[in-house]
C-alpha atoms as a PDB file:
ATOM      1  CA  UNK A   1       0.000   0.000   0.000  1.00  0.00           C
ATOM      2  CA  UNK A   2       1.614   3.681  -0.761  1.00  0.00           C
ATOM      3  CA  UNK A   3       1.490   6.101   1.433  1.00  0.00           C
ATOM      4  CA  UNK A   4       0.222   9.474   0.433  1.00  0.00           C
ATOM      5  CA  UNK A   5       2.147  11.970  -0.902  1.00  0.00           C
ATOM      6  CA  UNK A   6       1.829  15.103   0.595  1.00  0.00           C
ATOM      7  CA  UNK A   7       5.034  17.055  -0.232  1.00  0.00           C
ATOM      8  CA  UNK A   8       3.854  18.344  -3.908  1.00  0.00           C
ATOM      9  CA  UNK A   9       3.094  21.838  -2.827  1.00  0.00           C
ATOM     10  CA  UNK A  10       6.366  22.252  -0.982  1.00  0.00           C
ATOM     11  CA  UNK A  11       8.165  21.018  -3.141  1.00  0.00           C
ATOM     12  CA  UNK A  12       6.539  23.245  -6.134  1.00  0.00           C
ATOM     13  CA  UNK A  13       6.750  26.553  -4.113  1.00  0.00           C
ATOM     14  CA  UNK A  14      10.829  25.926  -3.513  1.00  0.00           C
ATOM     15  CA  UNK A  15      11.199  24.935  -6.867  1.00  0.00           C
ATOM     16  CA  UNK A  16       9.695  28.280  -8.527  1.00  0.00           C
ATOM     17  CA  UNK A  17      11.695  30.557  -5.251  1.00  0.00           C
ATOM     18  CA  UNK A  18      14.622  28.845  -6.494  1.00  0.00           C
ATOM     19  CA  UNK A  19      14.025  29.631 -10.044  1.00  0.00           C
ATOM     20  CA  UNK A  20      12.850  33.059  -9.795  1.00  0.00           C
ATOM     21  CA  UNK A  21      16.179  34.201  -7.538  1.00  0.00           C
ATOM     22  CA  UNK A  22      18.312  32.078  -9.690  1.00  0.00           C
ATOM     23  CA  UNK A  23      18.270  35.179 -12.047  1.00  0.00           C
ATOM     24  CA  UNK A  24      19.556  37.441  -9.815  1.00  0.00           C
ATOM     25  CA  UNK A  25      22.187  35.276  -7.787  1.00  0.00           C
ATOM     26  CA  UNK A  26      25.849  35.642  -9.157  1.00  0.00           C
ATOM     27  CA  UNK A  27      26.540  32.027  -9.648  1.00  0.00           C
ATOM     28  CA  UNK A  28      23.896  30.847 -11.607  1.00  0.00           C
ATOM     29  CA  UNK A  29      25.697  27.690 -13.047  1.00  0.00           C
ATOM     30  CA  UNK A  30      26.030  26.286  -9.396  1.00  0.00           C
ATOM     31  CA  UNK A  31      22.379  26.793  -8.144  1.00  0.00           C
ATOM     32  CA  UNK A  32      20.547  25.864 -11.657  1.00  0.00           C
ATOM     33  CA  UNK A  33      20.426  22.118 -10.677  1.00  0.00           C
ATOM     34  CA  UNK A  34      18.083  22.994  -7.701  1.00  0.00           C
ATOM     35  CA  UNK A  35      14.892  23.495 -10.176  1.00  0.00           C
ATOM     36  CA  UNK A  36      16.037  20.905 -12.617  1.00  0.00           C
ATOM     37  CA  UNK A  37      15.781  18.221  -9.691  1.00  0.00           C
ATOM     38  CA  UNK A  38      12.352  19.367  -8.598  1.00  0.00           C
ATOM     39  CA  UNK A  39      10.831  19.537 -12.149  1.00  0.00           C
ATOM     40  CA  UNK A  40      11.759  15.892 -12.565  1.00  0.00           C
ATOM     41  CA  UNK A  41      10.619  15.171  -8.970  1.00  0.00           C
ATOM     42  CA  UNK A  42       7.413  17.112  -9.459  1.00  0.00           C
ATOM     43  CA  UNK A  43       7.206  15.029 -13.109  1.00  0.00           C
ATOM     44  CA  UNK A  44       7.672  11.345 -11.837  1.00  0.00           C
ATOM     45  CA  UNK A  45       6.761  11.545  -8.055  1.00  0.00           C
ATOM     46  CA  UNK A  46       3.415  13.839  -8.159  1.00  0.00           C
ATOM     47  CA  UNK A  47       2.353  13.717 -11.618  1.00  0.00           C
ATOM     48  CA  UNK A  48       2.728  17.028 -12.076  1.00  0.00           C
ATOM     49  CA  UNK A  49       3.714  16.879 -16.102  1.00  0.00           C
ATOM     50  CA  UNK A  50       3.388  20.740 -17.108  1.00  0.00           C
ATOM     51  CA  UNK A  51       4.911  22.072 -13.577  1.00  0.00           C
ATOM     52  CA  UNK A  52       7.339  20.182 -13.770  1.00  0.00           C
ATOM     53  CA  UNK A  53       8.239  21.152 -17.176  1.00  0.00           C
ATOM     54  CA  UNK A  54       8.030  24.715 -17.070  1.00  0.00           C
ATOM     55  CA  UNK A  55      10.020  24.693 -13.702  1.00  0.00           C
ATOM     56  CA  UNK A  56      12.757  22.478 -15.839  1.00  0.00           C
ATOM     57  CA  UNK A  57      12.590  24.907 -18.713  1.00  0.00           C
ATOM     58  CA  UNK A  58      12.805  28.294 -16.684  1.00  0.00           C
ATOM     59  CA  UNK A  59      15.306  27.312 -14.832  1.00  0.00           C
ATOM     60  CA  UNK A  60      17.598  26.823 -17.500  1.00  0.00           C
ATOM     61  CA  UNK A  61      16.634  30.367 -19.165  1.00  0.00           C
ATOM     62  CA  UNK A  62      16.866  32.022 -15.731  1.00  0.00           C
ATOM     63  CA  UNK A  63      20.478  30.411 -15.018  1.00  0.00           C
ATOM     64  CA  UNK A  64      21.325  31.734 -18.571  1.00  0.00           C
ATOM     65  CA  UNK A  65      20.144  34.912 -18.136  1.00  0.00           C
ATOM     66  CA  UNK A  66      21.343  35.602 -14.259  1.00  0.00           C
ATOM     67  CA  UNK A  67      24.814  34.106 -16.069  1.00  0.00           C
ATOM     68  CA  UNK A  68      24.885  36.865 -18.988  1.00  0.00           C
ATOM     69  CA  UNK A  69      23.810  39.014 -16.518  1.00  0.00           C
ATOM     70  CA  UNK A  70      26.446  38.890 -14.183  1.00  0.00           C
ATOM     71  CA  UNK A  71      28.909  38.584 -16.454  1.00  0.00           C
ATOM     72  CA  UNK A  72      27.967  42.181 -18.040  1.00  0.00           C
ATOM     73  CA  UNK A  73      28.148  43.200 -14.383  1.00  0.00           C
ATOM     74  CA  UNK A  74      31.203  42.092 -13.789  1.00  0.00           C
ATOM     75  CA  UNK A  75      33.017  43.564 -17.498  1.00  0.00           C
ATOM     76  CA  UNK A  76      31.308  47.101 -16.276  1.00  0.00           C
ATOM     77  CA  UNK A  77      32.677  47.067 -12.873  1.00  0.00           C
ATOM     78  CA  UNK A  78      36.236  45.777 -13.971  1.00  0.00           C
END
């Protein structure tokens, strides 16, 4: 018998924190593997297909971006 998952909506409000400051932190490529691993948690644990995508798929574009981002803070200040 499984036990209930009740973990979904935790889970799915850390995952979209973590992507939405993930643009603005300086090292992006470090912290974009925290919203990858909850997408495909939140995909094969809680059946949450499109969440899980869209976390997946913004946290790669908002790793990107927070890494172009500090890079053309870091040519302007140097």
């Amino acid at each position: 018998m499984e036990a209930k998952k009740n973990g979904g909506s935790i889970l799915s409000s850390i995952g979209w924190m973590s992507v939405a400051f993930l643009a603005i932190n300086l090292m992006p490529p470090f912290l974009m593997f925290f919203p990858i691993c909850i997408g495909i948690v939140l995909r094969r644990d809680y059946q949450e297909q499109k969440q899980g995508l869209a976390m997946i798929i913004l946290g790669i574009i908002s790793a990107l971006v927070g890494f172009l981002l500090a890079m053309y803070v870091n040519l302007k200040i140097l």
